[in-house]
Protein backbone atom coordinates (compact mmCIF):
# COMPACT_ATOMS: atom_id res chain seq x y z
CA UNK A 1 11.92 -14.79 -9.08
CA UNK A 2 8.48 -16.23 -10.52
CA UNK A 3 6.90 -12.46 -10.86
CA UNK A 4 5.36 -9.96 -9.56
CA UNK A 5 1.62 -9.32 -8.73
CA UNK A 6 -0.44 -6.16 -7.85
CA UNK A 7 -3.92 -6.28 -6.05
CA UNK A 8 -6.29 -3.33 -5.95
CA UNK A 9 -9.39 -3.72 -3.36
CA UNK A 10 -12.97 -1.42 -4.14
CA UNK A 11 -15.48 -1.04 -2.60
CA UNK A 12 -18.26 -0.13 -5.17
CA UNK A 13 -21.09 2.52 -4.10
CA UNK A 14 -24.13 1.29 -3.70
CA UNK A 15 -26.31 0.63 -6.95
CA UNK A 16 -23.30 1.05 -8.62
CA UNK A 17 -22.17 -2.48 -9.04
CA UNK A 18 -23.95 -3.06 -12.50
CA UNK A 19 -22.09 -0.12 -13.96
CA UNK A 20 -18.95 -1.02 -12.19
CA UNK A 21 -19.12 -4.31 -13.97
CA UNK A 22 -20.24 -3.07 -17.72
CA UNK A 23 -17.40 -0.88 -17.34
CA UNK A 24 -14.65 -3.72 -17.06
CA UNK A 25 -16.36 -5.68 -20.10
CA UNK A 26 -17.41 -3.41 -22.51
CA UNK A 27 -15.41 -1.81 -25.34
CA UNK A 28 -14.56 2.03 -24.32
CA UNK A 29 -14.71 0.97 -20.92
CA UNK A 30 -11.55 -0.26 -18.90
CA UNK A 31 -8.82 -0.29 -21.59
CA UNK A 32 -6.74 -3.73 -20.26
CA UNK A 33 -4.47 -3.74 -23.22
CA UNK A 34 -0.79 -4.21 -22.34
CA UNK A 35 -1.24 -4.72 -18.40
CA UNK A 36 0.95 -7.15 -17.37
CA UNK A 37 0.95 -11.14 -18.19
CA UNK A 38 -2.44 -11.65 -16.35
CA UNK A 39 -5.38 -9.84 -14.91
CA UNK A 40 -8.29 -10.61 -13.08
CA UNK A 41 -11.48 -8.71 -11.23
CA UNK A 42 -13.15 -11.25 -8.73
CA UNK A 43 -15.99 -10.02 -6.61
CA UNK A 44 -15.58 -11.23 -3.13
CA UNK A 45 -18.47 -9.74 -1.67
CA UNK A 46 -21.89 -7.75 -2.62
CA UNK A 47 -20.11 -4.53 -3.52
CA UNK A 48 -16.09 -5.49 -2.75
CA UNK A 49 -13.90 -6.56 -5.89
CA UNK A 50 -10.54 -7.13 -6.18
CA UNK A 51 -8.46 -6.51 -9.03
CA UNK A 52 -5.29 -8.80 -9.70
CA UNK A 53 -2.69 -8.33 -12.60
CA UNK A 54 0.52 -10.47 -12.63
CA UNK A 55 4.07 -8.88 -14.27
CA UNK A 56 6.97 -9.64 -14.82
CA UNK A 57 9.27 -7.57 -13.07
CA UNK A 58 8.29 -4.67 -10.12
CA UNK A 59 9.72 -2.78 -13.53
CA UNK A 60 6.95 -3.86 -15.59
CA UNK A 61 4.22 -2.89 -13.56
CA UNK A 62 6.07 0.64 -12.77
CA UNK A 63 6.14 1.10 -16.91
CA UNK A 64 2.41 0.79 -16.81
CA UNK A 65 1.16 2.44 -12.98
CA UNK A 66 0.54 5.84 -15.62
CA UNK A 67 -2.10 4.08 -17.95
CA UNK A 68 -3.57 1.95 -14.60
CA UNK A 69 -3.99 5.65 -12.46
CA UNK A 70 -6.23 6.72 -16.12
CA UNK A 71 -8.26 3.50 -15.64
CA UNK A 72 -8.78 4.15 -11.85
CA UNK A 73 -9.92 7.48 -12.93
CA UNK A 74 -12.44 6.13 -15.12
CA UNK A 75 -14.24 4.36 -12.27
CA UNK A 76 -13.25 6.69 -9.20
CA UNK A 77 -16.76 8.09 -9.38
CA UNK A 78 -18.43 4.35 -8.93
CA UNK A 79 -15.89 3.54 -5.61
CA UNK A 80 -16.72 4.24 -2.31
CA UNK A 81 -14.21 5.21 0.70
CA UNK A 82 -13.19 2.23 2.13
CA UNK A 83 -11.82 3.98 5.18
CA UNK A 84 -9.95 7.32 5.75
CA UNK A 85 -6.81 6.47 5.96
CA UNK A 86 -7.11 3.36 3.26
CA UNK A 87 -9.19 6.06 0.41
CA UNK A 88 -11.49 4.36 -2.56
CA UNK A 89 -8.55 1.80 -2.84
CA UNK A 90 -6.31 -0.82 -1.07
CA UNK A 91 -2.97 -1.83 -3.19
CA UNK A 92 -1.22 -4.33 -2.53
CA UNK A 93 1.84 -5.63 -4.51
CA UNK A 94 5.38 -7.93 -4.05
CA UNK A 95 7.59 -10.60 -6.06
CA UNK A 96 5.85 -14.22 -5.78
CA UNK A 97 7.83 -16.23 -3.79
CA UNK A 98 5.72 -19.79 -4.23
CA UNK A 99 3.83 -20.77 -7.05
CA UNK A 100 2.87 -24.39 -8.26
């Protein structure tokens, strides 16, 4: 197996975007230390981002789904409901079966 990856969808409140941001790049902010290989935030709309982080092992990630749940917390307050029955966020996660 090449990995494992995890996705997380927000949807950031409005006028919250800025803070969202300056949260994920600023010292005291989003501690990223010892998640996973890789991680990534891309924005793929005006107030939807989507957080990536590449392991390796479903093991790995499992180690570190305590410290990610205190990050979530730190922005919780900046995420909107995407839906009832989806919440503030949309995970998504499984081995990679192709990679180039």
């Amino acid at each position: 197996m090449a990995g494992f990856i995890s996705t997380v969808r927000f949807l950031v409140k409005d006028g919250c975007v800025d803070e969202f941001i300056k949260t994920h790049n600023e010292p005291g902010g989003i501690d990223q230390a010892g998640i996973g290989l890789n991680q990534y935030l891309i924005r793929s709309g005006d107030r939807s981002f989507t957080w990536i982080g590449m392991f390796e092992s479903e093991k790995a990630i499992a180690e570190v789904r305590p410290h990610l749940v205190e990050q979530l917390d730190k922005i919780r307050d900046l995420l909107e409901e995407i839906s009832p029955e989806i919440g503030i966020s949309d995970p998504a996660s499984g081995p990679v079966i192709w990679t180039n």
